[in-house]
Protein backbone atom coordinates (compact mmCIF):
# COMPACT_ATOMS: atom_id res chain seq x y z
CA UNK A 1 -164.68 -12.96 197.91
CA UNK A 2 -161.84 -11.46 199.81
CA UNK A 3 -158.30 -12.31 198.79
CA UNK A 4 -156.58 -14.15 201.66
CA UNK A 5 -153.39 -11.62 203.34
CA UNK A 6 -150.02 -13.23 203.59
CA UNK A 7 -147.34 -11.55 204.93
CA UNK A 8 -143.89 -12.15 204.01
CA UNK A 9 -141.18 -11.31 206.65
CA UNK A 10 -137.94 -10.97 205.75
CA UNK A 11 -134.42 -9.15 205.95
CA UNK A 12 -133.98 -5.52 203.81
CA UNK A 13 -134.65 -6.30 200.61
CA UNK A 14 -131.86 -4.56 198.75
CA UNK A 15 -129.18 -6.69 197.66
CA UNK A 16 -128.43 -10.68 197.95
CA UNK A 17 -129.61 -14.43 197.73
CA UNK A 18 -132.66 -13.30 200.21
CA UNK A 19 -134.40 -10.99 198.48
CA UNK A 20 -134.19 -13.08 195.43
CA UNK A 21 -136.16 -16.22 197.51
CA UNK A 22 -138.55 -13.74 199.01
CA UNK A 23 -139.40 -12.35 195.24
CA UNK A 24 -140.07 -15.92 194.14
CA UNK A 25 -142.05 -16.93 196.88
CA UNK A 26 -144.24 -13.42 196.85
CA UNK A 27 -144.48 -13.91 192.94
CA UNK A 28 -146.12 -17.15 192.97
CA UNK A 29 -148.30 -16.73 196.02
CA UNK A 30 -149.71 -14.34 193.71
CA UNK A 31 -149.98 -16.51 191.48
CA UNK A 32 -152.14 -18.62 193.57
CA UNK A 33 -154.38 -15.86 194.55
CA UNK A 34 -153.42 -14.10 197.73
CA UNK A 35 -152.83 -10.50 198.53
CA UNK A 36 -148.72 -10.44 199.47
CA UNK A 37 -146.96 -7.89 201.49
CA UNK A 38 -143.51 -7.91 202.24
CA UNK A 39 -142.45 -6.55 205.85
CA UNK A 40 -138.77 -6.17 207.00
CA UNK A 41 -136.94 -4.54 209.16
CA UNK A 42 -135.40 -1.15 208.11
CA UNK A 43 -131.55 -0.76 209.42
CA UNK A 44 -130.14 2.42 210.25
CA UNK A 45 -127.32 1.57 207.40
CA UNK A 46 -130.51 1.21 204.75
CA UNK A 47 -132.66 4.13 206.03
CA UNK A 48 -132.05 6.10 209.05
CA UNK A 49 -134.61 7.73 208.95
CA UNK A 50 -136.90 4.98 209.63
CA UNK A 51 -135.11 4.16 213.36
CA UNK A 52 -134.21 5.65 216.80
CA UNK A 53 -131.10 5.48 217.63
CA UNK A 54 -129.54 6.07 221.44
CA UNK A 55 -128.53 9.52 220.24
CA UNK A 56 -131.67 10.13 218.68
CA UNK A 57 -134.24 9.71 221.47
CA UNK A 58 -133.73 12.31 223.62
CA UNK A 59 -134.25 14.47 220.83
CA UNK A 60 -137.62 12.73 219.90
CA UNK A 61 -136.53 9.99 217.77
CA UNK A 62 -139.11 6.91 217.39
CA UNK A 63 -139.07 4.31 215.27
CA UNK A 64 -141.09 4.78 211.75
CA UNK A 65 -142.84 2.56 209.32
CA UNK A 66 -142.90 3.34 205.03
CA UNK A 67 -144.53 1.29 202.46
CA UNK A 68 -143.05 1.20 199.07
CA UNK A 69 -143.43 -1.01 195.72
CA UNK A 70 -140.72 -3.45 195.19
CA UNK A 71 -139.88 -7.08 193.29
CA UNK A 72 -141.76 -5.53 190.39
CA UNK A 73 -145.43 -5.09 192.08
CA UNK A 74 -145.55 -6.65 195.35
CA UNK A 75 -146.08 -4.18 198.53
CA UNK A 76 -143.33 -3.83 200.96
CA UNK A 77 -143.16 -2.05 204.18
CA UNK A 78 -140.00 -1.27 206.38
CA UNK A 79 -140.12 -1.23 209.60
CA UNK A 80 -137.62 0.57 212.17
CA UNK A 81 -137.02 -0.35 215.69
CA UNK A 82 -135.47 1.69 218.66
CA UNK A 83 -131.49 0.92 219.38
CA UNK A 84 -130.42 -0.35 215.83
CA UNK A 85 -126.46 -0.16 217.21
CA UNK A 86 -127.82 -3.32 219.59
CA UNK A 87 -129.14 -5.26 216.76
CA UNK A 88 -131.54 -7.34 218.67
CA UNK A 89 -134.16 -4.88 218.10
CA UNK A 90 -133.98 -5.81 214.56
CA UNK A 91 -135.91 -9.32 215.40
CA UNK A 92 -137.70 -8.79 218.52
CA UNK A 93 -141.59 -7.26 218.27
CA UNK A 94 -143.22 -3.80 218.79
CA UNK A 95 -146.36 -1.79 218.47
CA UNK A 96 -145.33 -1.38 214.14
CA UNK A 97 -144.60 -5.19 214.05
CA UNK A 98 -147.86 -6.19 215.63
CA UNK A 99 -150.29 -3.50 213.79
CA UNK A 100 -148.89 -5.17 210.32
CA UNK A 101 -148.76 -9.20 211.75
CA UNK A 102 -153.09 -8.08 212.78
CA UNK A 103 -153.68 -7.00 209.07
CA UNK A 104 -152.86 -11.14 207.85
CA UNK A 105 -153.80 -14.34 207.70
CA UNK A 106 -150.54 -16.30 207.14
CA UNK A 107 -147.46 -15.63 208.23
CA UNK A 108 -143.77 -17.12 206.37
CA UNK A 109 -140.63 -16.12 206.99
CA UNK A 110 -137.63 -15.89 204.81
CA UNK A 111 -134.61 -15.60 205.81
CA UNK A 112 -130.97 -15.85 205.59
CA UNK A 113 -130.85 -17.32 209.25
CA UNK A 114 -133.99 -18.11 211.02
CA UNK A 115 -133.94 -15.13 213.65
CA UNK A 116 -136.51 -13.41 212.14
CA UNK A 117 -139.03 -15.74 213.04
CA UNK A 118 -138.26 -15.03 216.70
CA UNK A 119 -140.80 -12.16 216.89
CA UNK A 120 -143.75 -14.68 214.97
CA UNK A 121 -142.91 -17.10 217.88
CA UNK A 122 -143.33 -14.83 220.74
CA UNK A 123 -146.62 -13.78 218.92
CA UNK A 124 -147.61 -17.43 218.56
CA UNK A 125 -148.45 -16.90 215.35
CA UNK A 126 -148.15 -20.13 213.27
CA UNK A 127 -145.80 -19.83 210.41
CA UNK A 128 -143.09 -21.74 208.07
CA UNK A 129 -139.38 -20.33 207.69
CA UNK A 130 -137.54 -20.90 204.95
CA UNK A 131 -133.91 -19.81 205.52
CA UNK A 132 -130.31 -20.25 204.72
CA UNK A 133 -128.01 -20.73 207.32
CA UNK A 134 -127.07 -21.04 211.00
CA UNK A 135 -126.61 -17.33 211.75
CA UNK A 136 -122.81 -17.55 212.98
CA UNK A 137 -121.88 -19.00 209.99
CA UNK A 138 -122.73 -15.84 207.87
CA UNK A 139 -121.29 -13.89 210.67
CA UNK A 140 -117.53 -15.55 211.00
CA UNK A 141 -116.10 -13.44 208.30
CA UNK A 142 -117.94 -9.73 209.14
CA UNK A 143 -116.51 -10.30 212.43
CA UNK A 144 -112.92 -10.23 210.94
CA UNK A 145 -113.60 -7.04 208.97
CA UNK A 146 -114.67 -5.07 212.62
CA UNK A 147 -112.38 -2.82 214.90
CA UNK A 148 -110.75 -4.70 217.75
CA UNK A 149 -113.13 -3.30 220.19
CA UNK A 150 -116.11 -4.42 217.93
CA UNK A 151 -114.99 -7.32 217.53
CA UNK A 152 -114.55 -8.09 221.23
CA UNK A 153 -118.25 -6.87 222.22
CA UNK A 154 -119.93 -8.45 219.28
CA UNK A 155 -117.80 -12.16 220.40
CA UNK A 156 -118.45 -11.74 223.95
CA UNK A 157 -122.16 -10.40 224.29
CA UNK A 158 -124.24 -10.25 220.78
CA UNK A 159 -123.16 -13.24 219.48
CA UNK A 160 -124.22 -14.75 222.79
CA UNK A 161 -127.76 -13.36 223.16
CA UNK A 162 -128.39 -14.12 219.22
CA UNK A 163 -127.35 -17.37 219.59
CA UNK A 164 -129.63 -17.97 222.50
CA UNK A 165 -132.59 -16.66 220.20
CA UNK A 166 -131.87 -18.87 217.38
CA UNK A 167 -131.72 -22.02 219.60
CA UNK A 168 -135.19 -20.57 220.67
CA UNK A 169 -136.45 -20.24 217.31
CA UNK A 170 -135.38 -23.64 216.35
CA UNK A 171 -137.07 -25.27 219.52
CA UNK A 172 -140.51 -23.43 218.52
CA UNK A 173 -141.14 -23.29 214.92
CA UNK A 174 -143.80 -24.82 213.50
CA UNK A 175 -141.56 -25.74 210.36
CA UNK A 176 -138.26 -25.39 209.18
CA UNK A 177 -137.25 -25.47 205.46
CA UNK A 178 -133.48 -24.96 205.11
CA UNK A 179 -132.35 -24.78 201.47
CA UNK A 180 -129.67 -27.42 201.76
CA UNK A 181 -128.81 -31.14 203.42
CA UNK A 182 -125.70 -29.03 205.09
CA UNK A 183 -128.19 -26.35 206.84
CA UNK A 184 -130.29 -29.25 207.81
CA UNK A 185 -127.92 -31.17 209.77
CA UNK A 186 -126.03 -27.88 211.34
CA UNK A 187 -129.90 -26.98 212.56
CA UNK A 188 -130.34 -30.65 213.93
CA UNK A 189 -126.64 -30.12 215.26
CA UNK A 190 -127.74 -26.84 217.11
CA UNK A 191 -131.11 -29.04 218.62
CA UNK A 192 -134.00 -28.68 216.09
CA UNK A 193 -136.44 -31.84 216.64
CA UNK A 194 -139.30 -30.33 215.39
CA UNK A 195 -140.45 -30.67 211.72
CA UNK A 196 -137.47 -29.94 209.24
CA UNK A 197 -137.54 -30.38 205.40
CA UNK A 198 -135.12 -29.43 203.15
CA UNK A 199 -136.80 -27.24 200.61
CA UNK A 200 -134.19 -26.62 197.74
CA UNK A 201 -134.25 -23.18 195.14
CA UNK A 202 -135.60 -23.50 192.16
CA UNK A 203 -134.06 -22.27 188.61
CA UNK A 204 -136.01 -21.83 185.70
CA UNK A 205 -133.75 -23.89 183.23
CA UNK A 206 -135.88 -22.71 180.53
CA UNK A 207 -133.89 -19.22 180.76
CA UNK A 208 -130.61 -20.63 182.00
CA UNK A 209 -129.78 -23.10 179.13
CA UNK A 210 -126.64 -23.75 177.44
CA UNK A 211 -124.90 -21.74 174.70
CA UNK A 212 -125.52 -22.36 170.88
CA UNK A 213 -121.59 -23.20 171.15
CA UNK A 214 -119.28 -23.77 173.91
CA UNK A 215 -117.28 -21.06 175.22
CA UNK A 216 -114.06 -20.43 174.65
CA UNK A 217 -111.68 -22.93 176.91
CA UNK A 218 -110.00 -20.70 179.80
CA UNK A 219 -112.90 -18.57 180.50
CA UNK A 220 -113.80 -18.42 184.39
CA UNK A 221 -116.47 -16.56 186.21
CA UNK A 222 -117.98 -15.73 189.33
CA UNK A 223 -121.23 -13.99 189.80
CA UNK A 224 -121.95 -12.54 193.35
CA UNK A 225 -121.16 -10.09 196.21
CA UNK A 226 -117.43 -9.05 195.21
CA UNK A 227 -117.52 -7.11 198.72
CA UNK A 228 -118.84 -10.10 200.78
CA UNK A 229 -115.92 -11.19 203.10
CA UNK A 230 -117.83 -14.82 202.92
CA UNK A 231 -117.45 -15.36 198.90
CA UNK A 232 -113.47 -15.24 199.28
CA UNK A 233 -112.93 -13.95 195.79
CA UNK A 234 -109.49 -13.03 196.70
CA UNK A 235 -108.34 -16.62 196.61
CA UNK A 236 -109.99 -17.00 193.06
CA UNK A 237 -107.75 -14.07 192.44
CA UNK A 238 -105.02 -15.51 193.78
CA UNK A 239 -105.63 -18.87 192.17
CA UNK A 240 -106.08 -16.99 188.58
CA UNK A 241 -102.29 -15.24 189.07
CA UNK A 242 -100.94 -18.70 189.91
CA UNK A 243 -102.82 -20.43 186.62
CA UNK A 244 -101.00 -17.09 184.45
CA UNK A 245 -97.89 -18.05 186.07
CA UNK A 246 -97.93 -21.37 184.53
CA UNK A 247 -98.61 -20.18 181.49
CA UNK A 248 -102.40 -21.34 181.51
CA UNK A 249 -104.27 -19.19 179.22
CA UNK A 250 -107.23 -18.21 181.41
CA UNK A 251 -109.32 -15.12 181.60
CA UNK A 252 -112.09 -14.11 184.83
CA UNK A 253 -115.73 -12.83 184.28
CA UNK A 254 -116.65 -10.98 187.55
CA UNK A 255 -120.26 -9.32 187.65
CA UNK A 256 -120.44 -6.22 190.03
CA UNK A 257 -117.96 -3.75 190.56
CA UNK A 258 -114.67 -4.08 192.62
CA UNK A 259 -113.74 -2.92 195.72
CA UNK A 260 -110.80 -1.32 196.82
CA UNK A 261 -109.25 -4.76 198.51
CA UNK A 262 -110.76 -6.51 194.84
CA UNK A 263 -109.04 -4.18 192.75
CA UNK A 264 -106.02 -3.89 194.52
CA UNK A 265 -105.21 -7.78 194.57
CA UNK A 266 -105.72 -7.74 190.73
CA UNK A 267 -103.32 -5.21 190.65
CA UNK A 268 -101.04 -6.73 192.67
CA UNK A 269 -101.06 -9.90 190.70
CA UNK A 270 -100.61 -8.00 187.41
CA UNK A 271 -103.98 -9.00 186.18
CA UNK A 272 -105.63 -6.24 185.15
CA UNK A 273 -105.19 -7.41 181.14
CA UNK A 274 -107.21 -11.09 181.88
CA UNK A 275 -109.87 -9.71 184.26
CA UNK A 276 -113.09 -8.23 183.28
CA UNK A 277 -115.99 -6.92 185.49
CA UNK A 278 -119.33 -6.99 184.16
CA UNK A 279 -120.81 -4.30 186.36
CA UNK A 280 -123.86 -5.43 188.16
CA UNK A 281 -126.06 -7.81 186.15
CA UNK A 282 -129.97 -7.76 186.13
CA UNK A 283 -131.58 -11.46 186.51
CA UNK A 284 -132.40 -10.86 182.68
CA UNK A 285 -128.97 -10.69 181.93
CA UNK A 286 -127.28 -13.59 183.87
CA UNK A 287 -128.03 -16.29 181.39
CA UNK A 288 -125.99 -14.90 178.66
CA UNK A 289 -122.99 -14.29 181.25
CA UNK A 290 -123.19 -17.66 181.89
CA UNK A 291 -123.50 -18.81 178.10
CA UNK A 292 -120.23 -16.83 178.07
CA UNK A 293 -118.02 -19.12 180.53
CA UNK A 294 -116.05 -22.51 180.22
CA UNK A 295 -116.19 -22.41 183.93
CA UNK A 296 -117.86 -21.21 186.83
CA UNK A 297 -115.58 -21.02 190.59
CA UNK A 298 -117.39 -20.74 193.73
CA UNK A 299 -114.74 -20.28 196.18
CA UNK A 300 -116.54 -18.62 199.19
CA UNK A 301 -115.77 -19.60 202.60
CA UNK A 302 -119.42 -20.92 203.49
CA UNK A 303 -122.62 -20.86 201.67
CA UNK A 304 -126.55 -21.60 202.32
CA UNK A 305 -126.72 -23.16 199.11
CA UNK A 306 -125.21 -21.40 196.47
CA UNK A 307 -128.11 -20.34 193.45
CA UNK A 308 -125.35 -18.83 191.21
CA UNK A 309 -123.53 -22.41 190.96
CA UNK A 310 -127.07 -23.95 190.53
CA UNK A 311 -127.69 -21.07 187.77
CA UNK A 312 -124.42 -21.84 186.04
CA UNK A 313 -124.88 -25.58 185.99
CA UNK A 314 -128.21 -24.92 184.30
CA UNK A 315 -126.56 -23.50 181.51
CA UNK A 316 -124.33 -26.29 181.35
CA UNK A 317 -121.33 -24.91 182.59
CA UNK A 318 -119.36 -26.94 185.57
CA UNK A 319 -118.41 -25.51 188.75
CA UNK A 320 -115.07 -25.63 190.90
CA UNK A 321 -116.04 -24.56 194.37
CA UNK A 322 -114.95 -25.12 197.74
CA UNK A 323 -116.41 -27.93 200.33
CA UNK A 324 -118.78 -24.55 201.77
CA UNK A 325 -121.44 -26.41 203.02
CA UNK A 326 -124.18 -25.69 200.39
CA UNK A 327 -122.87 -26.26 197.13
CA UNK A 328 -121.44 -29.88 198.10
CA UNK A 329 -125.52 -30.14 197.31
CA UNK A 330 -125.40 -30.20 194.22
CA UNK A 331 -121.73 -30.09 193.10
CA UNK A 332 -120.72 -33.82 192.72
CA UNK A 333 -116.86 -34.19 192.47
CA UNK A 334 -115.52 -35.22 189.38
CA UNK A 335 -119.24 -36.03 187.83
CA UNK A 336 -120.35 -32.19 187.16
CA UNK A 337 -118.02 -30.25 188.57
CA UNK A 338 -115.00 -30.49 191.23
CA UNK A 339 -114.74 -29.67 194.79
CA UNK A 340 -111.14 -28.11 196.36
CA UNK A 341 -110.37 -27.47 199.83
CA UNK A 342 -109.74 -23.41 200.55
CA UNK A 343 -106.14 -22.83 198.85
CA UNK A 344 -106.02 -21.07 195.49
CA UNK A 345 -103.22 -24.14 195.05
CA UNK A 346 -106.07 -26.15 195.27
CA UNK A 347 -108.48 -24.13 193.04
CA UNK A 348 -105.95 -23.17 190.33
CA UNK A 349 -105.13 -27.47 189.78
CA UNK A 350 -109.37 -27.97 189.64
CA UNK A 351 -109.65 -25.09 187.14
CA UNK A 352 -106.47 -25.81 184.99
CA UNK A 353 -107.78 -29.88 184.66
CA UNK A 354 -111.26 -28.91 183.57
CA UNK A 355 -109.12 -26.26 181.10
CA UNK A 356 -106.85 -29.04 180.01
CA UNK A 357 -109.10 -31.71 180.15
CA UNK A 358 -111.42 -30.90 177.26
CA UNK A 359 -113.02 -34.30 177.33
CA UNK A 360 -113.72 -34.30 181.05
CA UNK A 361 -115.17 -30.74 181.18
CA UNK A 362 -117.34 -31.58 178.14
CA UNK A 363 -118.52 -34.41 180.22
CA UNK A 364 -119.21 -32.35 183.29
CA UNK A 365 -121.12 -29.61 181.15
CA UNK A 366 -123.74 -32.76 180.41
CA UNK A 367 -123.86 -34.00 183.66
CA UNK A 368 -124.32 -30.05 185.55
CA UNK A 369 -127.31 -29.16 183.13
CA UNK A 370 -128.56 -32.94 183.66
CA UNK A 371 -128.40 -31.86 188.11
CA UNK A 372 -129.60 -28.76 187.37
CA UNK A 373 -132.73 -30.00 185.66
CA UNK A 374 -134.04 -33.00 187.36
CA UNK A 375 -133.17 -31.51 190.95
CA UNK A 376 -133.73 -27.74 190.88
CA UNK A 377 -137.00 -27.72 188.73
CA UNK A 378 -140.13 -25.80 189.95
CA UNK A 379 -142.40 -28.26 190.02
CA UNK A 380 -140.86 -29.69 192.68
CA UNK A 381 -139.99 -26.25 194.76
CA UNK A 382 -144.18 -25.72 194.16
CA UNK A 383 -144.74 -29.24 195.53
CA UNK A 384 -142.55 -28.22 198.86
CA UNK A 385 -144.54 -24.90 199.12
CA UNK A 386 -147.96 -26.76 199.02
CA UNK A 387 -146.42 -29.23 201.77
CA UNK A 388 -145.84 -26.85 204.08
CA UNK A 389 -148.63 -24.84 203.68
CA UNK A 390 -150.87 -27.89 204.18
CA UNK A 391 -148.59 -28.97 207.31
CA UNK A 392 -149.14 -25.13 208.38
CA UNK A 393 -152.38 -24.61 208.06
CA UNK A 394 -154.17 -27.52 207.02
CA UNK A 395 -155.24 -26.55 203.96
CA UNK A 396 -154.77 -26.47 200.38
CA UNK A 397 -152.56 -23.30 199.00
């Protein structure tokens, strides 16, 4: 019998919270039986090569296709477009797009926003998206971080037009699954009536479990993007200077490797002696990181959901993080963890009372691996899958 095609379509698969869901999801539809690819579209950042540019087409540029093995053993194939510098292109269909939607059955998308089901939806293909965020909201703090000029075009005229598609996309999907209660209710805010279910990430809290002993009392971390505007890790800096000015014995776990603006702010706060960074962790390696913290800050601006807090709490360490949307989720003030406003004033008094407060942080350790557990399992991510897949398609998975 021939294996039933799926085709996953997604965002580059290189580096983030999105290539991690799309992995899981590939993995396990595997698992069921189907024949997965991935498809994304290339960027000319990722792999020129692969796109026309203005500049390039009067010289014969066209867009290109190349397949390539990633997420262990799953198919993937890239996908340029002409224009990249306009970035609609990036969402909207073409002759490559439609050859590899012709080779499936089913069609999901994953995303980090839910444009990339806009090209599905003028296909009418059915489909599911399971996504992350309104799009401006990932958006706010790369616009800070662009020339003047840049800035101006991308707030007067893309920002528009993708805006316009996303309401689109939200008016026509067949089914939504945002990751959180706070993408939910932004999506309903932004006019989606149609089917909506929050479908939540799993963690496998068989690999994330607690430490044979607790670790030592003072010892933060952070696990992400250290170059993402979005995850703010300047104010945990800034919050981790103002805990060593009160004479707080604290130390910061960062994985990844800084950036100039990263490195310079340690610097400038003198705390190159109490900061360590990890270097960029395989999944394999992130349960021991956490095993190694007393607690975990999340202090980013605005987040999806947030897996790293979810992966810390699994290991039973608590998490200070800001009120960013998707971690106020899971993080339930002053049960398994603490929520602050966007000061490091804020962050360094949450931090210092679970430091302080051995009895209290002890009691949020029980209570984050108790969340973690009983809401993040699996079993019930599988169950969501099956749902929609059913509501899809009307069939079994």
């Amino acid at each position: 019998m021939t294996r039933k095609r799926v085709l996953l379509v997604t965002l580059p698969p290189f580096e983030g919270g999105v290539p991690a869901l799309t992995s899981l999801l590939a993995h396990f539809l595997v698992s069921r039986g189907y024949d997965v690819t991935v498809g994304y579209y290339a960027t000319y950042g990722d792999e020129p090569d692969l796109v026309a540019p203005l500049w390039r087409i009067p010289v014969g540029g066209r867009p290109a296709s190349r397949e390539s093995m990633r997420f262990g053993d799953i198919k993937t194939v890239g996908i340029g477009c002409w224009c990249p510098e306009l970035e609609i292109p990036y969402y909207t269909s073409s002759r490559l797009w439609d050859r590899l939607f012709e080779r499936h059955d089913y069609h999901v998308v994953v995303g980090g926003n839910v444009l990339t089901g806009y090209r599905l939806i003028r296909r009418g293909l059915p489909h599911f998206i399971w996504c992350a965020t309104p799009f401006l909201e990932e958006r706010k703090d790369r616009q800070d971080r662009m020339s003047v000029w840049r800035r101006l075009a991308d707030r007067l005229f893309m920002v528009p037009l993708l805006s316009l598609m996303e309401r689109y996309v939200l008016a026509r999907s067949d089914l939504v699954l945002p990751i959180s209660n706070y993408t939910a209710d932004r999506f309903r805010d932004m006019g989606r009536t149609g089917a909506m279910t929050v479908l939540t990430v799993p963690v496998d809290c068989g690999a994330f479990v607690p430490p044979p002993a607790p670790a030592p009392a003072g010892v933060v971390g952070f696990a992400g993007r250290l170059g993402d505007p979005r995850k703010n890790v300047s104010m945990l800096i800034a919050a981790i200077a103002l805990l060593k000015s009160e004479g707080v014995s604290v130390f910061l776990r960062l994985t990844g490797e800084p950036n100039t603006e990263i490195g310079a702010a340690i610097a400038g706060h003198g705390l190159d002696a109490i900061v360590e960074f990890t270097g960029v962790l395989e999944k394999r390696d992130l349960p021991a990181f956490y095993q190694s913290l007393d607690i975990f800050a999340l202090p980013s601006h605005q987040e999806g959901l947030g897996i790293v807090g979810i992966e810390a709490m699994a290991a039973g360490v608590p998490v200070v993080s800001t009120r960013n949307g998707g971690a106020e989720d899971y993080v339930i003030d002053g049960e398994n963890g603490l929520l602050v406003g966007f000061s490091a004033e804020e962050m360094a008094a949450a931090l210092k009372r679970l430091i302080e407060d051995r009895s209290f942080r002890d009691h949020a350790s029980r209570q984050a691996r108790e969340t973690a557990v009983t809401r993040h399992s699996h079993k019930s991510w599988h169950d969501g899958i099956e749902r929609a897949w059913r509501q899809v398609w009307g069939e079994p998975l």
